[in-house]
N, C-alpha and C. Protein backbone atom coordinates (compact mmCIF):
# COMPACT_ATOMS: atom_id res chain seq x y z
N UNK A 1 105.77 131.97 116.44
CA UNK A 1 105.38 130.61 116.81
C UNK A 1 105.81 130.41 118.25
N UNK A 2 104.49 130.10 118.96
CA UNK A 2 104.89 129.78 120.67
C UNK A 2 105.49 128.56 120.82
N UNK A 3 105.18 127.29 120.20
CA UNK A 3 105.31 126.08 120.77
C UNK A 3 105.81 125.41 118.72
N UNK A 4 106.72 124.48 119.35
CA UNK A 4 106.92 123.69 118.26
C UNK A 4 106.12 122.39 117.85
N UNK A 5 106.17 122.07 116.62
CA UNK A 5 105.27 120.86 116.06
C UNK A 5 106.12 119.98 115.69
N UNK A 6 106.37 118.95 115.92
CA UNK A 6 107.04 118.11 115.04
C UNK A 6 106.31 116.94 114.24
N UNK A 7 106.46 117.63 112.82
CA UNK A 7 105.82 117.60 111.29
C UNK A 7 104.94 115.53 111.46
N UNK A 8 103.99 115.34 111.40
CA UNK A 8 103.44 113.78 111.20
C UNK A 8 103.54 112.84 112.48
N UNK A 9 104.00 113.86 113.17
CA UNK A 9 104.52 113.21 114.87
C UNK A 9 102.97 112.31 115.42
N UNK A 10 101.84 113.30 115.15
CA UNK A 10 100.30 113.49 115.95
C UNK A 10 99.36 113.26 115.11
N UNK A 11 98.17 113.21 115.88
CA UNK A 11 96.94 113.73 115.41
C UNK A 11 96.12 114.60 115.90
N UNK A 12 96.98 115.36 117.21
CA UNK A 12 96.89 116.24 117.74
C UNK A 12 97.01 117.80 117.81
N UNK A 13 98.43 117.71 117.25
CA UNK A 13 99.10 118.98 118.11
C UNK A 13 98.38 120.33 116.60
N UNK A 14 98.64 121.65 117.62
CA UNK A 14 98.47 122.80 116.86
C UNK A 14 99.17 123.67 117.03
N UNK A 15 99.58 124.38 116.04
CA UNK A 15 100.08 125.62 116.52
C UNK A 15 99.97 126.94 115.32
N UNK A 16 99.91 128.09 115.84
CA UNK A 16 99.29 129.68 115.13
C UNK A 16 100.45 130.20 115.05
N UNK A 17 100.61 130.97 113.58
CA UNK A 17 101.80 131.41 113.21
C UNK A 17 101.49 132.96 112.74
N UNK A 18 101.18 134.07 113.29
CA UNK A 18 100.17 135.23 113.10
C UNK A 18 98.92 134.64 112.54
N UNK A 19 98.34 134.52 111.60
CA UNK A 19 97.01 134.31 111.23
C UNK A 19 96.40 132.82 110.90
N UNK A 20 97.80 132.11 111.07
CA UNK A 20 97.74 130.90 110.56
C UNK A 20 97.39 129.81 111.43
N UNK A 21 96.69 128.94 111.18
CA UNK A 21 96.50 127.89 111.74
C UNK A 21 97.41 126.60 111.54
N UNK A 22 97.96 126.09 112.30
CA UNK A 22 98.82 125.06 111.56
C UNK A 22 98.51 123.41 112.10
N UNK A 23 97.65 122.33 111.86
CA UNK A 23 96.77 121.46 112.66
C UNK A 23 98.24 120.18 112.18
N UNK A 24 98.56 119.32 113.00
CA UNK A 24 99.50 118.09 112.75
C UNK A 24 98.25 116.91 112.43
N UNK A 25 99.57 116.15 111.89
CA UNK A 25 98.37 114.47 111.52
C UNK A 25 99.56 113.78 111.36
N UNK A 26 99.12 112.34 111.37
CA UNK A 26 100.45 111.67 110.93
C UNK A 26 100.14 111.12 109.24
N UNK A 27 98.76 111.59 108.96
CA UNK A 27 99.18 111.55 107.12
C UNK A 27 99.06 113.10 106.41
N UNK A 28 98.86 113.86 107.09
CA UNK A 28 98.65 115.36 106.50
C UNK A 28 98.89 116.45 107.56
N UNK A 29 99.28 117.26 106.89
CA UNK A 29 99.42 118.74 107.69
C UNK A 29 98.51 119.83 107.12
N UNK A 30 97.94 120.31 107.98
CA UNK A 30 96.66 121.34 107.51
C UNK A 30 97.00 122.91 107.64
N UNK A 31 97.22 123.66 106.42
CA UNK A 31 97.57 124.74 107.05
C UNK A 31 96.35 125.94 106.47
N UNK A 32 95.73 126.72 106.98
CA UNK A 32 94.47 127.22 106.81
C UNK A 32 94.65 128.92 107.90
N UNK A 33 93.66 129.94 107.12
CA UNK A 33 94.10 131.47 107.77
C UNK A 33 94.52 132.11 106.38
N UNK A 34 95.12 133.64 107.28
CA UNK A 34 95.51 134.50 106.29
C UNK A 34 96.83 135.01 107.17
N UNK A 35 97.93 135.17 106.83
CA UNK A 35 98.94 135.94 107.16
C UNK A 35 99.37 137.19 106.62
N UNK A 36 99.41 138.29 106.85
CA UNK A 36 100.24 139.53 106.59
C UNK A 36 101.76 139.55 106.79
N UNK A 37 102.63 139.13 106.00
CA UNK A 37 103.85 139.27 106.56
C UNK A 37 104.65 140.66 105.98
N UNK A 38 104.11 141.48 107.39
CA UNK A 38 104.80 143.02 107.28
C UNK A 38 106.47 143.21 106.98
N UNK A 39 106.47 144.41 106.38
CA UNK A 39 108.08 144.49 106.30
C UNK A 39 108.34 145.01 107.87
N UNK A 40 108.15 144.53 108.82
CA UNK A 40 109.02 145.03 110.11
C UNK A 40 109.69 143.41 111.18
N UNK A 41 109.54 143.99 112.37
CA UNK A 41 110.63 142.64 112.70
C UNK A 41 109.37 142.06 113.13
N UNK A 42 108.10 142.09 113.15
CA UNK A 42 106.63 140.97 113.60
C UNK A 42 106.52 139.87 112.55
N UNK A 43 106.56 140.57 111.18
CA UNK A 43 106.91 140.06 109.87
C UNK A 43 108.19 139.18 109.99
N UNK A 44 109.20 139.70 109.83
CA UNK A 44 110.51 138.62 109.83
C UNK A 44 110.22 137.49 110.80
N UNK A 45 109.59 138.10 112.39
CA UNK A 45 109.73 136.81 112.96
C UNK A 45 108.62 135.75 112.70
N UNK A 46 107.38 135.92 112.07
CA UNK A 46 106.73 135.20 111.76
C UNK A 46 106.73 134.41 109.91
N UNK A 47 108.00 135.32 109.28
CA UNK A 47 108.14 134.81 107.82
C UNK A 47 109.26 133.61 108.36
N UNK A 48 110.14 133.79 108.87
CA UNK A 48 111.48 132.90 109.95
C UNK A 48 110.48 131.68 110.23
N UNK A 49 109.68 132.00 110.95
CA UNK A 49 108.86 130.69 111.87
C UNK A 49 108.28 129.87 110.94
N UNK A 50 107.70 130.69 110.12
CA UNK A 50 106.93 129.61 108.96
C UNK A 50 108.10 129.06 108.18
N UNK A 51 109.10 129.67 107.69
CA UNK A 51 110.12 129.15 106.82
C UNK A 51 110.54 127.49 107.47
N UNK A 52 111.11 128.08 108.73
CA UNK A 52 111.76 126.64 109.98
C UNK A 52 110.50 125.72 109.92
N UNK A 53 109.17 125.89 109.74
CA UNK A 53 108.39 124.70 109.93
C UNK A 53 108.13 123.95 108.51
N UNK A 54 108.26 124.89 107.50
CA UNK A 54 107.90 124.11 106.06
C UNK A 54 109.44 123.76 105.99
N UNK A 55 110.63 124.57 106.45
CA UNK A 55 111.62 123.35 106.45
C UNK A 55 111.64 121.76 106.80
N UNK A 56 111.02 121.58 108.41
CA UNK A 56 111.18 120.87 109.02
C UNK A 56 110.06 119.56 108.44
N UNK A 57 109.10 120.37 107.96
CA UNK A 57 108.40 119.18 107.03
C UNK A 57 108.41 118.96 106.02
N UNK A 58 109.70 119.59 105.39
CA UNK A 58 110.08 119.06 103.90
C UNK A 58 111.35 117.76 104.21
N UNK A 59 112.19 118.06 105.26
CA UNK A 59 112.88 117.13 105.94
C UNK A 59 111.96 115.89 106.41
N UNK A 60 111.20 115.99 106.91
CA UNK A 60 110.26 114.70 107.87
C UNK A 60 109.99 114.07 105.84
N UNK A 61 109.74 114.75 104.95
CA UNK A 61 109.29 113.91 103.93
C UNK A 61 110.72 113.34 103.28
N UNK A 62 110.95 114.12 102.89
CA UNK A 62 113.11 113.55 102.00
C UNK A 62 113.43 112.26 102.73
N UNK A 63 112.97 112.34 104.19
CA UNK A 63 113.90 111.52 105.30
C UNK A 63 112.97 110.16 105.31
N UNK A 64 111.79 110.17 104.80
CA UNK A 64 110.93 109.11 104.46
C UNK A 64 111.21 107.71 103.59
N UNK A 65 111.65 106.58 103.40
CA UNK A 65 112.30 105.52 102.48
C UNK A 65 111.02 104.88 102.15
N UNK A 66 109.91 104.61 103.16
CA UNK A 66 108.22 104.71 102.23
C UNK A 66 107.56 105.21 101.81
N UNK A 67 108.08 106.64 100.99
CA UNK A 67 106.95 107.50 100.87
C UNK A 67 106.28 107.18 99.80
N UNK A 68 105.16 107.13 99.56
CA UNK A 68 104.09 106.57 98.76
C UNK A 68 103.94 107.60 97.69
N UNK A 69 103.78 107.40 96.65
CA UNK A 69 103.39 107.97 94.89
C UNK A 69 102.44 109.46 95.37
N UNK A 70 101.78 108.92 96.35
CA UNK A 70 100.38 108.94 96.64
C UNK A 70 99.54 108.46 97.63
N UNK A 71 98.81 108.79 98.77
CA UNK A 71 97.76 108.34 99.89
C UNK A 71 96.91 108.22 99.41
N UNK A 72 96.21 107.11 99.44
CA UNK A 72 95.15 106.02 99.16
C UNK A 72 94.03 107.51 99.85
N UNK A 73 92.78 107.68 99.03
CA UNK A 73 91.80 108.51 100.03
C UNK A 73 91.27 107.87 100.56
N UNK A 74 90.32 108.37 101.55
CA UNK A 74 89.97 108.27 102.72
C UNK A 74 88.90 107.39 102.12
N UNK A 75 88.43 106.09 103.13
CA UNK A 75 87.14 105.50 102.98
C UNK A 75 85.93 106.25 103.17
N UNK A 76 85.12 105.82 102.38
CA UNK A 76 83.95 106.71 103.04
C UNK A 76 83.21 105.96 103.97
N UNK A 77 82.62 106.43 105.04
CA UNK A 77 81.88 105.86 105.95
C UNK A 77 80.87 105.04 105.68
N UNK A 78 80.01 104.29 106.12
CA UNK A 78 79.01 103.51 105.80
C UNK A 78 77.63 104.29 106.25
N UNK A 79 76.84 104.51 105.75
CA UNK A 79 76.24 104.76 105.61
C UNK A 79 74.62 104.20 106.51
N UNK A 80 74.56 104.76 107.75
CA UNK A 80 73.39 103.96 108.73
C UNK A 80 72.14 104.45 108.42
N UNK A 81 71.16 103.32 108.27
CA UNK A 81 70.16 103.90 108.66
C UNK A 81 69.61 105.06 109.29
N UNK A 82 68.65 105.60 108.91
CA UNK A 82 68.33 107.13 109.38
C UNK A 82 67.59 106.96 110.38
N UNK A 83 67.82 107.11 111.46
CA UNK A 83 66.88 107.58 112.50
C UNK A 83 65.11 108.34 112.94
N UNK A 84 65.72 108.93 111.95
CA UNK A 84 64.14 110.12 111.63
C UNK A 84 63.37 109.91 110.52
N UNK A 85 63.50 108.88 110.33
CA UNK A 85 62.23 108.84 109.10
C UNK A 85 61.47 107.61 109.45
């Protein structure tokens, strides 16, 4: 991991953990890819990196005093008129 995330901070930030994609939000964290975590030290340092970030966002949740049952889903959009017909 090049750059750090801090967990619900954004709706921005990203960061790649060997194969992994890791996208921030401030109601979800997206994690998407495939990782190989080899038995050598590429492996350790990328099993380490992922460990410290699902730490750090199991902390951002514990440390939460609103955390909800549950997030309400998403509205669905409204629905415009079609253009092309």
């Amino acid at each position: 991991m090049t750059r750090s995330l801090k967990p619900f901070a954004d709706d921005a930030a990203s960061i790649g953990i060997g194969g992994l994609t890791v996208e921030n939000g401030t109601d979800s964290i997206v994690i998407y890819g495939q990782i190989d975590l080899t038995r050598d030290r590429t492996g350790l340092d990328q099993a380490r990196a992922l460990g410290r970030l699902l730490d750090e966002i199991v902390k951002v949740l514990e440390n939460d005093t609103n955390l909800p049952e549950r997030l309400a889903p998403p509205e669905e959009p409204d629905e415009g008129a079609n253009p092309f017909t």
